[in-house]
C-alpha atoms as a PDB file:
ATOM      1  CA  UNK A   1      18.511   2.151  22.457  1.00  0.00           C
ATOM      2  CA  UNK A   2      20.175   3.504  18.899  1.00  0.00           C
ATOM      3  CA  UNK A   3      21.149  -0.026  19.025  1.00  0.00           C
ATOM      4  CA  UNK A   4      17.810  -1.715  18.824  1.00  0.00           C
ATOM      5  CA  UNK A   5      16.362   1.469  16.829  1.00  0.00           C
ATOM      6  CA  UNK A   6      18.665   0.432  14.023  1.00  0.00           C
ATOM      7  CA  UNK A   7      17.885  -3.065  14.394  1.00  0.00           C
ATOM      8  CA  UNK A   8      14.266  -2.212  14.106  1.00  0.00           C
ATOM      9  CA  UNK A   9      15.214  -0.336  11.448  1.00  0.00           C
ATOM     10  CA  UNK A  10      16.698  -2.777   9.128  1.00  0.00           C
ATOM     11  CA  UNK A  11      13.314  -5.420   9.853  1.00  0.00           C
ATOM     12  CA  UNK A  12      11.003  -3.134   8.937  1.00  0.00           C
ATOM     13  CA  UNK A  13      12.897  -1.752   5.880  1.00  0.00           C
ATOM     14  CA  UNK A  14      13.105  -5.672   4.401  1.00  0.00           C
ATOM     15  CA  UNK A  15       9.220  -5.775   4.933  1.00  0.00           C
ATOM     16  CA  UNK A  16       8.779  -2.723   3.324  1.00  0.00           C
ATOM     17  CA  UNK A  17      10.744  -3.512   0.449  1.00  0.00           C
ATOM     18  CA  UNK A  18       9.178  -7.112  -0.217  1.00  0.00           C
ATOM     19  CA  UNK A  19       6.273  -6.530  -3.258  1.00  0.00           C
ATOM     20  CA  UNK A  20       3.003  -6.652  -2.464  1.00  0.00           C
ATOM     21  CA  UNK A  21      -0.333  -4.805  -3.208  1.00  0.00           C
ATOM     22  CA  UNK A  22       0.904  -1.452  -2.148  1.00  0.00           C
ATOM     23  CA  UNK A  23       3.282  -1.428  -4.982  1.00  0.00           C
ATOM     24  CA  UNK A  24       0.813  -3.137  -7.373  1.00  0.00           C
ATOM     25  CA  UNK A  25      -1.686  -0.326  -6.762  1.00  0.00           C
ATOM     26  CA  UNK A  26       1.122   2.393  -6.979  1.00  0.00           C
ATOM     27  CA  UNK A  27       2.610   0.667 -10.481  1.00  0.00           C
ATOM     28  CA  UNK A  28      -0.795   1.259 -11.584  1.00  0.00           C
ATOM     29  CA  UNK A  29      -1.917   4.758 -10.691  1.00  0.00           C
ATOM     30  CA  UNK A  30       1.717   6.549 -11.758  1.00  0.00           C
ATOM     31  CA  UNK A  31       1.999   4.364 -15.090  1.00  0.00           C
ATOM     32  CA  UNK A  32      -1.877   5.070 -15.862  1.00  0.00           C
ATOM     33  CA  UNK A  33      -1.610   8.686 -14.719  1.00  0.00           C
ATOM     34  CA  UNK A  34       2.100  10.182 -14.240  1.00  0.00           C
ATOM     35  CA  UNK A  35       4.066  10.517 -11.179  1.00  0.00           C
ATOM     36  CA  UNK A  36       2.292  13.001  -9.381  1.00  0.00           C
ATOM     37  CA  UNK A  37      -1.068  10.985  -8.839  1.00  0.00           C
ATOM     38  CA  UNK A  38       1.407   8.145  -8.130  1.00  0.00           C
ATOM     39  CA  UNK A  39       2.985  10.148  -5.364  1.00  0.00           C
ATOM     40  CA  UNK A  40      -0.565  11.256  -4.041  1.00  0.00           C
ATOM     41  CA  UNK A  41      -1.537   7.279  -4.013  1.00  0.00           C
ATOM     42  CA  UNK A  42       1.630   6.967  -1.366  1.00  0.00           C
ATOM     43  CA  UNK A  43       0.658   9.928   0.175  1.00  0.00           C
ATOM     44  CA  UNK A  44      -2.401   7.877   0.852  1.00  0.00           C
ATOM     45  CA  UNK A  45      -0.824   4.410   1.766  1.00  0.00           C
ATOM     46  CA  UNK A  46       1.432   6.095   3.951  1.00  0.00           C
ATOM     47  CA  UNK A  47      -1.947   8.220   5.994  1.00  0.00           C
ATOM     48  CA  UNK A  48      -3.218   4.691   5.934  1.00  0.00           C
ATOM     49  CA  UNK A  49      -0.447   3.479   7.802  1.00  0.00           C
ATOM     50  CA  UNK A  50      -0.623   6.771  10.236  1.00  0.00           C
ATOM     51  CA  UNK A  51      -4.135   5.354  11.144  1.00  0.00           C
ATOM     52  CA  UNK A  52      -3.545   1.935  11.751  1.00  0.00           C
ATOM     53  CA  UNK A  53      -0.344   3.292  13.804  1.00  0.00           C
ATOM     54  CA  UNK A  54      -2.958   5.314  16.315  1.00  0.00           C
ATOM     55  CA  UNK A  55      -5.077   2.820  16.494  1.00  0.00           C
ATOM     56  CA  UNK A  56      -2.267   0.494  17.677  1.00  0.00           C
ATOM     57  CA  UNK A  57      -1.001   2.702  19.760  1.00  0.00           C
ATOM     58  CA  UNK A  58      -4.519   3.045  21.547  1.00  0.00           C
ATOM     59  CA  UNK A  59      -5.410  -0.390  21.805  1.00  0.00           C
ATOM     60  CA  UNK A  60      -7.673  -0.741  19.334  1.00  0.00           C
ATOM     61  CA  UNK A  61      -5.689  -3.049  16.530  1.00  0.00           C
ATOM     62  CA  UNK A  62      -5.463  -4.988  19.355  1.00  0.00           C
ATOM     63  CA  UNK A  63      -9.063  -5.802  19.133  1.00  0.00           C
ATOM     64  CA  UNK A  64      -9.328  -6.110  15.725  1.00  0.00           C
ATOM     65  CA  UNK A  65      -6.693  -8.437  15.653  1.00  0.00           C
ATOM     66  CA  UNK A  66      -8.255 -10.990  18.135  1.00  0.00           C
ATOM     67  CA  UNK A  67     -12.030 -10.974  17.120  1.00  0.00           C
ATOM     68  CA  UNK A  68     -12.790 -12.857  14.594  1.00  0.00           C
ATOM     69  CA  UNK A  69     -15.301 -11.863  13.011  1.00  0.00           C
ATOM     70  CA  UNK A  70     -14.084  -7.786  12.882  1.00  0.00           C
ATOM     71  CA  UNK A  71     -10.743  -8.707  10.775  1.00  0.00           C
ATOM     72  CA  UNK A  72     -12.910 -11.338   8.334  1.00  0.00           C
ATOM     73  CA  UNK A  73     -14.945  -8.654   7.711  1.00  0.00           C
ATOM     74  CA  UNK A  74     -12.184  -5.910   6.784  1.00  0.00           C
ATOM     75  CA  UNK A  75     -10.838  -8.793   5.135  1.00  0.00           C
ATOM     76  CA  UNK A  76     -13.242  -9.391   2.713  1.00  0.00           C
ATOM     77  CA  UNK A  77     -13.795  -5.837   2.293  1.00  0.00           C
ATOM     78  CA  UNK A  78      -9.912  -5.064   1.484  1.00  0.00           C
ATOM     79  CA  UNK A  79      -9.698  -8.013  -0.526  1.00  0.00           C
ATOM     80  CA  UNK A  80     -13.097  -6.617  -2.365  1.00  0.00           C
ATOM     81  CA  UNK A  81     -11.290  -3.767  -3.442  1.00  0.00           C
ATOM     82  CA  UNK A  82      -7.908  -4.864  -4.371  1.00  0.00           C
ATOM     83  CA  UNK A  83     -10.533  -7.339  -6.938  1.00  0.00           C
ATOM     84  CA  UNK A  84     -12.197  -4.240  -8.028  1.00  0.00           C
ATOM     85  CA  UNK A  85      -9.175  -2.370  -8.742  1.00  0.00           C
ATOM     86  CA  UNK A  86      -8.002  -5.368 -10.492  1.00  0.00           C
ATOM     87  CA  UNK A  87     -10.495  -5.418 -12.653  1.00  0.00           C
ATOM     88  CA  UNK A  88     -10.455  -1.926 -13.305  1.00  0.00           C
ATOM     89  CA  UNK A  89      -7.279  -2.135 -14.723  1.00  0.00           C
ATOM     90  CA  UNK A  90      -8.460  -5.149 -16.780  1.00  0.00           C
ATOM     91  CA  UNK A  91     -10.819  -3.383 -18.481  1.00  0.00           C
ATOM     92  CA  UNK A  92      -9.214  -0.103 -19.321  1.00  0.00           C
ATOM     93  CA  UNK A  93      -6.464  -2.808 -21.045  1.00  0.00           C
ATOM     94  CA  UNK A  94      -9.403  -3.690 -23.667  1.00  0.00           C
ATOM     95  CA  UNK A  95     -10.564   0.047 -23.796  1.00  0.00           C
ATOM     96  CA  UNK A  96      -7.277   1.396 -24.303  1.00  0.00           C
ATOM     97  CA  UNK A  97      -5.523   4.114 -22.618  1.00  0.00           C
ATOM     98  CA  UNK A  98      -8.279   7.655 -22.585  1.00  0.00           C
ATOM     99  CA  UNK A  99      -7.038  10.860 -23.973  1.00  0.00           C
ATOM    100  CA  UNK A 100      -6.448  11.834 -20.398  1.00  0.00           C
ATOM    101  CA  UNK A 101      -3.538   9.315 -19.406  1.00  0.00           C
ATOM    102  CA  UNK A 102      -0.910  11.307 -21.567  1.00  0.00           C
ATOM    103  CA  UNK A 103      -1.227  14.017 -19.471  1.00  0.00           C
ATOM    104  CA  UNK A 104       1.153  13.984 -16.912  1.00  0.00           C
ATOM    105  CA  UNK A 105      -0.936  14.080 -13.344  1.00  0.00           C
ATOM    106  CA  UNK A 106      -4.291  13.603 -15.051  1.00  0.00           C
ATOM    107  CA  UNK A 107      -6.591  11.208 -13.110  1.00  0.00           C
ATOM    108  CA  UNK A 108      -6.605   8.497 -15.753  1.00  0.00           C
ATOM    109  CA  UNK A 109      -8.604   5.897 -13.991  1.00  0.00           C
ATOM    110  CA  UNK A 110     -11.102   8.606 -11.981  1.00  0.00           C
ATOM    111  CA  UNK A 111     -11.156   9.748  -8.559  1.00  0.00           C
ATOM    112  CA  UNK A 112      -8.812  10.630  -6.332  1.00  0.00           C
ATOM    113  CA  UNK A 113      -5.284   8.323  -6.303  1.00  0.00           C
ATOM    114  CA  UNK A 114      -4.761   9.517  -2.548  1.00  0.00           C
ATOM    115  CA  UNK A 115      -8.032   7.799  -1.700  1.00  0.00           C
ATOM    116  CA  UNK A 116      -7.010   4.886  -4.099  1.00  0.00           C
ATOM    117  CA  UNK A 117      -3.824   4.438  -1.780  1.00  0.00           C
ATOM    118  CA  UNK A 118      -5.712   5.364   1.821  1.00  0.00           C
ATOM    119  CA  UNK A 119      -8.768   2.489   1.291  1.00  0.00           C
ATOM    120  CA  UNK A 120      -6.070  -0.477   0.025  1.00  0.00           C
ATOM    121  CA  UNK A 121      -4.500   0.146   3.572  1.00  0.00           C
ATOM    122  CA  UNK A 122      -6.698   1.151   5.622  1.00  0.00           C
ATOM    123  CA  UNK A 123      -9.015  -2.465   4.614  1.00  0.00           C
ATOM    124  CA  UNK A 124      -6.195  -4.250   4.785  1.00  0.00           C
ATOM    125  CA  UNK A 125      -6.439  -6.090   8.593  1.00  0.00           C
ATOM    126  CA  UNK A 126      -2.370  -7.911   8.342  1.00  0.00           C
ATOM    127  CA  UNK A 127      -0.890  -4.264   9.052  1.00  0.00           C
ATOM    128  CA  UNK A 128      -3.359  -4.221  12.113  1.00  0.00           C
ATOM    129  CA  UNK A 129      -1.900  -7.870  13.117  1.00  0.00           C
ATOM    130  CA  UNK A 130       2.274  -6.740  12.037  1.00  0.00           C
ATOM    131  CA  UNK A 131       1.780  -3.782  14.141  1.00  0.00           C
ATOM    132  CA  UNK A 132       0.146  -5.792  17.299  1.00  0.00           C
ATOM    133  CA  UNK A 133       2.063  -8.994  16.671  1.00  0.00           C
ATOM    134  CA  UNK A 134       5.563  -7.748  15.612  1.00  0.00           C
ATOM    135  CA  UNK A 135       6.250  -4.493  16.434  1.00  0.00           C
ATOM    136  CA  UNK A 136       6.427  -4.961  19.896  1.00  0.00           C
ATOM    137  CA  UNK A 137       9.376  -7.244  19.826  1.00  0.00           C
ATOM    138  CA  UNK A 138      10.919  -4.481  18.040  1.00  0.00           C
ATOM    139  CA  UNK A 139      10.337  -1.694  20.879  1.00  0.00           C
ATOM    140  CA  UNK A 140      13.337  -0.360  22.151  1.00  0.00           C
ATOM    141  CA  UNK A 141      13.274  -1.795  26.400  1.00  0.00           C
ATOM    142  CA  UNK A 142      14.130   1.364  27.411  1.00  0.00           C
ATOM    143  CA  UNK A 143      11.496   3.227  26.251  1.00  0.00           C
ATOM    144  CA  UNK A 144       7.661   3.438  27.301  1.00  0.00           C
ATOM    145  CA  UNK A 145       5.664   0.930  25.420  1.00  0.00           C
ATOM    146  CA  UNK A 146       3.597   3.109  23.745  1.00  0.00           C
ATOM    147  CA  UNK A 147       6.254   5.563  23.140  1.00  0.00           C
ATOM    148  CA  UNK A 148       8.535   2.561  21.182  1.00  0.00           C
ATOM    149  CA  UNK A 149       5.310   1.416  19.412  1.00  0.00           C
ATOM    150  CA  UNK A 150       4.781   5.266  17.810  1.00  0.00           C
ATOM    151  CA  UNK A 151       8.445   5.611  17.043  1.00  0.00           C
ATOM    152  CA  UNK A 152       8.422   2.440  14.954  1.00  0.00           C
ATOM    153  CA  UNK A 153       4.980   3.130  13.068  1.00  0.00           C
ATOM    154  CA  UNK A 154       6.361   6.733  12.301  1.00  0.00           C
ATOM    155  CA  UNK A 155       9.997   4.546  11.378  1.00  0.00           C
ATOM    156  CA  UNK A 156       7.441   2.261   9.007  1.00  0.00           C
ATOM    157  CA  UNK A 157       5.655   5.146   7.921  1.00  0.00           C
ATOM    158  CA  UNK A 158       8.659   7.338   6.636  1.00  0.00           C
ATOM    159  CA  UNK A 159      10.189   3.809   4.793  1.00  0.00           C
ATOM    160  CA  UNK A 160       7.141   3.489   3.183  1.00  0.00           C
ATOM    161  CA  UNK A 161       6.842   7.036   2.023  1.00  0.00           C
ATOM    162  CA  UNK A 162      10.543   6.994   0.568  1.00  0.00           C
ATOM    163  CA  UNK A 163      10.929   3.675  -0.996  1.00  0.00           C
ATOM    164  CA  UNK A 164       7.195   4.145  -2.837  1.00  0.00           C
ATOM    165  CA  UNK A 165       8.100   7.428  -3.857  1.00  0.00           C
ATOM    166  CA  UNK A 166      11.306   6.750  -4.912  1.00  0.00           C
ATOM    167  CA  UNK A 167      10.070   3.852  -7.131  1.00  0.00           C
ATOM    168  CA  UNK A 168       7.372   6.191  -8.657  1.00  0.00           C
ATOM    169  CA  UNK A 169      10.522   8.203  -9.756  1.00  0.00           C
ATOM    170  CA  UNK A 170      11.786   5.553 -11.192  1.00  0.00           C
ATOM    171  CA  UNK A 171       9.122   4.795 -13.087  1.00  0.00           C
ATOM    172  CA  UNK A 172       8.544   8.518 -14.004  1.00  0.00           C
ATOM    173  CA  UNK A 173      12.024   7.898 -15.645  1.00  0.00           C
ATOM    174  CA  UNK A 174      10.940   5.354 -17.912  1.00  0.00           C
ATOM    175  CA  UNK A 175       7.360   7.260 -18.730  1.00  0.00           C
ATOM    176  CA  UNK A 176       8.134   7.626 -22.278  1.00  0.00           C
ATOM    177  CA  UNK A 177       8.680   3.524 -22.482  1.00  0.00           C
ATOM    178  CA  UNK A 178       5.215   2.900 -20.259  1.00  0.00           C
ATOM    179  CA  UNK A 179       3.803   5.325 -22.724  1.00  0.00           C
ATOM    180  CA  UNK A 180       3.454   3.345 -25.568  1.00  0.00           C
ATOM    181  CA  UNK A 181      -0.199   2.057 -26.335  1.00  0.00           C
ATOM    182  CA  UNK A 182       1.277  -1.469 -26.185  1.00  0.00           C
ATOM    183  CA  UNK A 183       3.404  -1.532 -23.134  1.00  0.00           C
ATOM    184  CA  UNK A 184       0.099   0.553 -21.212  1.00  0.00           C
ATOM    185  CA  UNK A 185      -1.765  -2.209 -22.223  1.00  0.00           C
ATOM    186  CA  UNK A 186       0.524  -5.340 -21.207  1.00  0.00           C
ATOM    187  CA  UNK A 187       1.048  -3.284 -17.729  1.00  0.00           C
ATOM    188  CA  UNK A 188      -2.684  -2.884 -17.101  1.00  0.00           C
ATOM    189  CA  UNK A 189      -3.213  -6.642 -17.954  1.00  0.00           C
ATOM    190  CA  UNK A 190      -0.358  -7.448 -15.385  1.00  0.00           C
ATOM    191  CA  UNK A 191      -1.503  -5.121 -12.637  1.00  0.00           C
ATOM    192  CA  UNK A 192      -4.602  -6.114 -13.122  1.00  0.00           C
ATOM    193  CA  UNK A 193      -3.906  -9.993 -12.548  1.00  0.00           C
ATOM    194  CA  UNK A 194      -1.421  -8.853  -9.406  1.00  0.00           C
ATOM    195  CA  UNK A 195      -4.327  -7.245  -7.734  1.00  0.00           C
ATOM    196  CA  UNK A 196      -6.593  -9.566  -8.157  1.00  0.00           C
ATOM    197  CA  UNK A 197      -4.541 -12.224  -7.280  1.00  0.00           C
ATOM    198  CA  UNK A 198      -3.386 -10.250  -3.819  1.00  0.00           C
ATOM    199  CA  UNK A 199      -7.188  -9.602  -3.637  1.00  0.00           C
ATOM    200  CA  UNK A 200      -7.914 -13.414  -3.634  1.00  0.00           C
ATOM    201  CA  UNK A 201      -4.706 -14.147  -1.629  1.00  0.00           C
ATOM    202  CA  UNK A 202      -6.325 -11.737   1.283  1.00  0.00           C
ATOM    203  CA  UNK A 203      -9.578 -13.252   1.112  1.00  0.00           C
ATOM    204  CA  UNK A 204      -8.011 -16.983   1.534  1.00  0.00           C
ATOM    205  CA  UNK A 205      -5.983 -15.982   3.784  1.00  0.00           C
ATOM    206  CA  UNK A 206      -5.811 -17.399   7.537  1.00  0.00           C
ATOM    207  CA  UNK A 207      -5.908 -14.727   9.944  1.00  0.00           C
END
């Protein structure tokens, strides 16, 4: 079983580590608003990941992930959002950076960053297809099926949680760089192309 755990292990850490709009939404919150609301917006992606977990674990990604109609729908509503953020971050590039965003923590962009991070997963219907679709091929045999399934979310989950927040400490590091009216600007023009581009990639995208 350690065996197969580790395995496990090592698949889900190289899909955790790929970028994708997780990290595009987290480059955005802790450069816009310092590394604590960057932490909270992992905080968030990771609950997000929690949910989608228990749902697979009861059956109900299941469904999701074979009708249709249900994962078009969260589809175009994730893919909604990730275009909204994106052009949030568009905008506050021609605006400049508010007084607020030199404060360390300070909820540059508005609301809350933990919410930010919980909505871009939780409309986001792939995780509901990698958890019904991959993880169990990962499930340790000698362990219950639903038992294997939980371990590995909670495995995903904790990845997650440590390579995000250890990024947003990286980039906490460099704050003082990010800082700089120009570079915030360029950044928030990036992100805000990245998003939208993931945004548009998710609404394209064959389920």
């Amino acid at each position: 079983m350690f065996t197969e755990i580790i395995a496990a292990a090592g698949v889900l850490a190289l899909l955790t580590v790929v970028p994708g709009p997780d990290m595009a939404v987290v480059t955005r919150r802790a450069v816009s608003s310092g590394w604590r609301d960057g932490l909270r917006t992992v905080g968030g992606i990771t609950a997000g990941l929690l949910i989608w977990g228990v749902l697979t674990v009861a059956g109900l990604a299941a469904v999701l992930a074979a009708s249709a109609v249900a994962y078009t729908a969260v589809k175009l509503l994730g893919a909604a959002y990730l275009v909204f953020l994106g052009i949030q971050a568009l905008v506050r590039s021609r605006k400049g950076a508010p007084p607020s965003a030199a404060v360390p923590g300070a909820a540059a962009d508005g609301g809350s960053p933990w919410r930010t991070g919980l909505v871009s997963n939780v409309l986001n219907p792939k995780i509901a297809v990698f958890y019904t679709g991959l993880l169990p091929t990962l499930t340790p045999h000698s362990l219950p099926s639903h038992l294997g399934m939980a371990l590995l979310v909670l495995l995903h989950a904790t990845l997650t949680l440590v390579w995000l927040g250890g990024y947003v400490m990286v980039l906490a590091k460099a704050r003082s760089f990010f800082g700089r009216p120009a570079v915030r600007r360029a950044l928030d023009r990036v992100t805000g192309v990245v998003l939208i581009g993931f945004g548009l990639k998710v609404a394209t995208a064959d389920s």
